[in-house]
Protein backbone atom coordinates (compact mmCIF):
# COMPACT_ATOMS: atom_id res chain seq x y z
CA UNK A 1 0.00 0.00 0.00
CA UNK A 2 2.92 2.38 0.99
CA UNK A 3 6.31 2.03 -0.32
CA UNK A 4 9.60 3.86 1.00
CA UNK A 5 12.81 3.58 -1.75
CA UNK A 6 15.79 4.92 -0.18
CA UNK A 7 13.94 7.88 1.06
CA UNK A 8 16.32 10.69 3.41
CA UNK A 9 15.20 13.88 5.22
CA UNK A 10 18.63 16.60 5.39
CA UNK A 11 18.21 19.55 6.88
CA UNK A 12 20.27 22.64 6.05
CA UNK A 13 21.26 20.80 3.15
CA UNK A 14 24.71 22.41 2.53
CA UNK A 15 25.44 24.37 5.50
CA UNK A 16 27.87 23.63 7.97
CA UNK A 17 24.63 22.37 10.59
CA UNK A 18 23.84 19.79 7.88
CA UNK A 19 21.88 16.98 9.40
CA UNK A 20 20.57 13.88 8.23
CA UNK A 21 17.47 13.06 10.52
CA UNK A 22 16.35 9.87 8.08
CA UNK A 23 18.93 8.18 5.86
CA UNK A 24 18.12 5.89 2.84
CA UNK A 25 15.04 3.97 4.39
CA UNK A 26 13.24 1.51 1.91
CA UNK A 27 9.70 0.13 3.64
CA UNK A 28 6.78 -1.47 3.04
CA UNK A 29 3.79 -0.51 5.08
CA UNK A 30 0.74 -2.62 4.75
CA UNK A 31 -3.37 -2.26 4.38
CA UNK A 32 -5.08 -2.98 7.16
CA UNK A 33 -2.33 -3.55 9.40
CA UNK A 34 -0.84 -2.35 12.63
CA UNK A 35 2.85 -0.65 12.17
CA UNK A 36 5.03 0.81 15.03
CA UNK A 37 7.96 2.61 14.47
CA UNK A 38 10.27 2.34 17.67
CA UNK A 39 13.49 4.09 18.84
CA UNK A 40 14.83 6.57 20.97
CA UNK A 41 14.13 9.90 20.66
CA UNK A 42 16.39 11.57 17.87
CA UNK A 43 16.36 8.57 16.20
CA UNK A 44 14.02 9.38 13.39
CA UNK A 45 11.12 7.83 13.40
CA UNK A 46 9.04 11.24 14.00
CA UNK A 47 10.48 12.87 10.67
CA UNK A 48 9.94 9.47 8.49
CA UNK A 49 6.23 9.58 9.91
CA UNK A 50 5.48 12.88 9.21
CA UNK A 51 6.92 12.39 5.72
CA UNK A 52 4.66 8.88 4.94
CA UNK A 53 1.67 11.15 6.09
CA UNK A 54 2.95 13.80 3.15
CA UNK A 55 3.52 16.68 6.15
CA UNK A 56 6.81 16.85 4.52
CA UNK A 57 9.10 15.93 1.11
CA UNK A 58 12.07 13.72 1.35
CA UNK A 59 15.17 15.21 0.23
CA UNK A 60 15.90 12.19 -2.06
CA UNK A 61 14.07 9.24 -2.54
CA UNK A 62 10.62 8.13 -3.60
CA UNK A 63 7.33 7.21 -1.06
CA UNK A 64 4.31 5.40 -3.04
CA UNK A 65 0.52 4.92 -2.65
CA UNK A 66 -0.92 2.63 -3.83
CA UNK A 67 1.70 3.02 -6.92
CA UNK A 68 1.38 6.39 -7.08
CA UNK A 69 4.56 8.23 -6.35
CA UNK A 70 3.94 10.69 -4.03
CA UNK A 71 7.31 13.12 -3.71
CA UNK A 72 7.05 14.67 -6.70
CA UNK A 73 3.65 16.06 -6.74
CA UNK A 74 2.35 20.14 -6.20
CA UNK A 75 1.76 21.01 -2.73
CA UNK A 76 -2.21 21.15 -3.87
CA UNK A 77 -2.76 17.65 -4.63
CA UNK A 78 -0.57 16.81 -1.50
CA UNK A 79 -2.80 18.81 0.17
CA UNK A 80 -6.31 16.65 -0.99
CA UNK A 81 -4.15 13.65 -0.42
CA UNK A 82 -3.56 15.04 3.08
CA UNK A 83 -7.40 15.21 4.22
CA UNK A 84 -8.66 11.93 1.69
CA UNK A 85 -5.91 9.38 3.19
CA UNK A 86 -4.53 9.75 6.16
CA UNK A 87 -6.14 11.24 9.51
CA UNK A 88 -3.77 12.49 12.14
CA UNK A 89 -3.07 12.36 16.12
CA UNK A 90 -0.06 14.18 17.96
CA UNK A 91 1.58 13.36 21.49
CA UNK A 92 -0.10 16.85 23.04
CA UNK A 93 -3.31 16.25 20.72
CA UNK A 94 -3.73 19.74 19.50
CA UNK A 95 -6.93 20.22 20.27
CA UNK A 96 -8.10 23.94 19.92
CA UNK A 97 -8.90 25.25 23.51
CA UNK A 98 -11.61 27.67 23.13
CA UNK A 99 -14.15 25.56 20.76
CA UNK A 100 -16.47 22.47 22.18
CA UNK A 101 -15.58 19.00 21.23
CA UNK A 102 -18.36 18.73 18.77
CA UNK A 103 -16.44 21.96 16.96
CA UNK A 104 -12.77 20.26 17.43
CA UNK A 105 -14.05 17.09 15.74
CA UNK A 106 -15.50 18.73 13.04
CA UNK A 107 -12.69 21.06 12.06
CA UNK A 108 -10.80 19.01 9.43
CA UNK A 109 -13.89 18.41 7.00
CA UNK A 110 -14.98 21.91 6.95
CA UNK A 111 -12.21 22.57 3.76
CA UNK A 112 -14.20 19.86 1.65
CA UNK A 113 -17.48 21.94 2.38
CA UNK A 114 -19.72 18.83 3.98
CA UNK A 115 -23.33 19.78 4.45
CA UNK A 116 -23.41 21.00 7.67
CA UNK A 117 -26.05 18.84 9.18
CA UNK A 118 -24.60 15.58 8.11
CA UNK A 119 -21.33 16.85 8.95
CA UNK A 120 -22.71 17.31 12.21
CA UNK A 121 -24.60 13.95 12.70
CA UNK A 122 -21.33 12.16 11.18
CA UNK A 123 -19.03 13.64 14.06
CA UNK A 124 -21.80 12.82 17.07
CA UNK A 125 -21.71 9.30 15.87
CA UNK A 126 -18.40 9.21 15.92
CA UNK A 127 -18.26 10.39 19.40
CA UNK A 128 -20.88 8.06 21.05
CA UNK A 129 -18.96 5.59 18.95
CA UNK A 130 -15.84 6.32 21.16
CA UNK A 131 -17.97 6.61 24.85
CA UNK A 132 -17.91 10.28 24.43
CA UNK A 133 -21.02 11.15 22.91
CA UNK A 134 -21.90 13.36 26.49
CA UNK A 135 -19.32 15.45 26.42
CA UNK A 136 -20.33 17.17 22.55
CA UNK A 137 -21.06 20.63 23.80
CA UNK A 138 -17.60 20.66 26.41
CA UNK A 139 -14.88 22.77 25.95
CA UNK A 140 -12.05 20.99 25.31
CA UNK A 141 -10.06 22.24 28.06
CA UNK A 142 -12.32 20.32 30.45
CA UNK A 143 -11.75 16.89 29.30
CA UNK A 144 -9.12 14.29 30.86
CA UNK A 145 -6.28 13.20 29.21
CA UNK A 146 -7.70 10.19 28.15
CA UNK A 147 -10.96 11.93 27.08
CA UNK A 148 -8.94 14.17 25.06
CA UNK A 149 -7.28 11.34 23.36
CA UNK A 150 -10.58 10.17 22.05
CA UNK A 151 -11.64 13.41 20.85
CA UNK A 152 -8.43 13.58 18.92
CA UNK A 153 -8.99 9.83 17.53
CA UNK A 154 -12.44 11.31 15.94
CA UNK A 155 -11.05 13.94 14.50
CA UNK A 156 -8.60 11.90 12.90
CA UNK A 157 -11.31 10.06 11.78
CA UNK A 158 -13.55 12.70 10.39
CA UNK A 159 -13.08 12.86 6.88
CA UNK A 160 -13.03 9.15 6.97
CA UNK A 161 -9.36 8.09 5.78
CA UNK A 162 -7.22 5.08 4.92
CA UNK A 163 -4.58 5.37 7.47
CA UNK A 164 -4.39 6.94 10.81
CA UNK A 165 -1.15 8.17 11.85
CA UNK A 166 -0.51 8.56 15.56
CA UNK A 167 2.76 10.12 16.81
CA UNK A 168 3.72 9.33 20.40
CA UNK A 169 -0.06 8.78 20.88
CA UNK A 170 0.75 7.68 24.66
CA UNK A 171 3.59 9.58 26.12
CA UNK A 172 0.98 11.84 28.07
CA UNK A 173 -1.26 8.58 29.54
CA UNK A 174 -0.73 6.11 32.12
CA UNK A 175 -0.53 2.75 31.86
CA UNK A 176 -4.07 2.01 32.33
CA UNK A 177 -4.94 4.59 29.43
CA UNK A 178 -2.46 3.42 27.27
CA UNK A 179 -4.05 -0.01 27.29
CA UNK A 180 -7.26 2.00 26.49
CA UNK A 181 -5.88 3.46 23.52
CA UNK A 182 -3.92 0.30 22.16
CA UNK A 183 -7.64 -1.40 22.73
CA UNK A 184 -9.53 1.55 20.57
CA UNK A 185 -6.23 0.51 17.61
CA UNK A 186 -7.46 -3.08 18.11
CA UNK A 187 -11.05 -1.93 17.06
CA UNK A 188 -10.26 0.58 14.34
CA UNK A 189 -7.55 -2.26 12.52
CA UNK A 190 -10.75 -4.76 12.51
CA UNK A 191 -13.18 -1.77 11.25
CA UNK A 192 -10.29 -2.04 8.51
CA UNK A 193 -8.32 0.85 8.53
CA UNK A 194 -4.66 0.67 8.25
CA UNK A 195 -2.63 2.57 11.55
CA UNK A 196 1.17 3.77 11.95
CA UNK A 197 1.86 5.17 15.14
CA UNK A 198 5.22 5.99 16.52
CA UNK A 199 6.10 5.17 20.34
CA UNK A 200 8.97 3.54 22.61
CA UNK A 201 6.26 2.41 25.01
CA UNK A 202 6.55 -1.17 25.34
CA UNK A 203 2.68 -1.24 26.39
CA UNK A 204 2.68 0.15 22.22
CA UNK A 205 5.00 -1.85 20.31
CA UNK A 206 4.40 -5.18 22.51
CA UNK A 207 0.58 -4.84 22.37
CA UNK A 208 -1.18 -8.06 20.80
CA UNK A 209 -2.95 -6.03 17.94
CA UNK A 210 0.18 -4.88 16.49
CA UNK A 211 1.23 -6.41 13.43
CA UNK A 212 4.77 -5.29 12.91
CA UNK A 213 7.39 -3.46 14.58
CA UNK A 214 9.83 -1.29 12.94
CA UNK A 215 13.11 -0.28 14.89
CA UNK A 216 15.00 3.12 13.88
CA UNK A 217 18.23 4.09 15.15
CA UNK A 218 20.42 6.83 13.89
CA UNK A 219 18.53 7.57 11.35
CA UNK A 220 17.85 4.16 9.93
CA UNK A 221 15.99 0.51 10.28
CA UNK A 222 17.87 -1.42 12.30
CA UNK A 223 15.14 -4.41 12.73
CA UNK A 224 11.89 -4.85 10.94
């Protein structure tokens, strides 16, 4: 489904702070399964996600979907690739203090101009979907950290995408929540979407749902 050849991130390409955060990776990343990249921080595995989920171009190399290469292509269509295929979550969520749930959840779709109503109806369901359906109308500010994990998980999942990307998805939650979350993966892999998430959380990369482990170091796979 997605294919890394020999793809590297430099930046300051040709200055003396030259740095090579990702260094001739070549992956294959499956449909409908569960991939975790692992390693220390620094070790790359941020920069290679945010580059799968077409956040950011590879200084050389080539990243596929589906066949289609990816690198090449305008910032506009890498922009309707961005909100069609891949939802995203980040360690601190970035959820937008200020607005309800309801609005926080509904925020991606409004750039592909959804009727309103359904829009609406589509994001409650997603919410009661995730034992949240209560807490619509809250500020976001007001929820726990797991809450707010779940209200980031919807609004990954609003404009209904391929692949969910999740970087560091438990570095903020205990144990107990961290089983939550690896439980919610479980159910999302069988509703059939495919999820990468980044971590060094053994209670991640050890959990039974996940289908393969991919260890960075320096910049490159040392185990997959």
């Amino acid at each position: 489904m997605i294919r890394l050849n020999e793809v590297s991130k430099v930046f300051n390409q040709g200055q003396p702070n030259e740095f090579c955060a990702v260094d001739r990776v070549s992956l294959e990343i499956w449909a409908n399964q569960v991939t975790v990249l692992r390693g220390p921080s620094g070790s790359g595995k941020t920069t290679l996600l945010s580059m799968i989920g077409c956040l950011s171009r590879p200084s050389s190399g080539r990243i596929l979907l589906h066949g289609r290469n990816l690198s090449g292509l305008p910032e506009r269509f890498l922009t309707g690739i961005r909100r069609e295929t891949f939802g995203f979550t980040f360690q601190r969520f970035n959820l937008i203090q200020g607005l309800s749930v309801l609005d926080n959840v509904m925020l991606p779709a409004y750039p592909l101009a959804p009727d309103h109503g359904a829009l609406v109806a589509k994001a409650r369901t997603l919410l009661a979907q995730f034992g949240i359906g209560t807490k619509a109308a809250s500020p976001v500010e007001w929820l726990s950290g797991g809450e707010a994990q779940r209200v980031a998980i919807c609004r990954a999942l609003i404009n209904d995408p391929e692949v969910l990307i999740a970087d560091e998805p438990t570095a903020n939650l205990d144990s107990h929540l961290t089983r939550e979350f690896m439980a919610l993966v479980a159910g999302l892999k069988a509703a059939g979407r495919t999820l990468i998430l980044t971590s060094h959380d053994p209670e991640v990369f050890e959990a039974q749902g996940v289908d393969r482990v991919v260890t960075l170091r320096d910049g490159t796979i040392q185990e997959a």
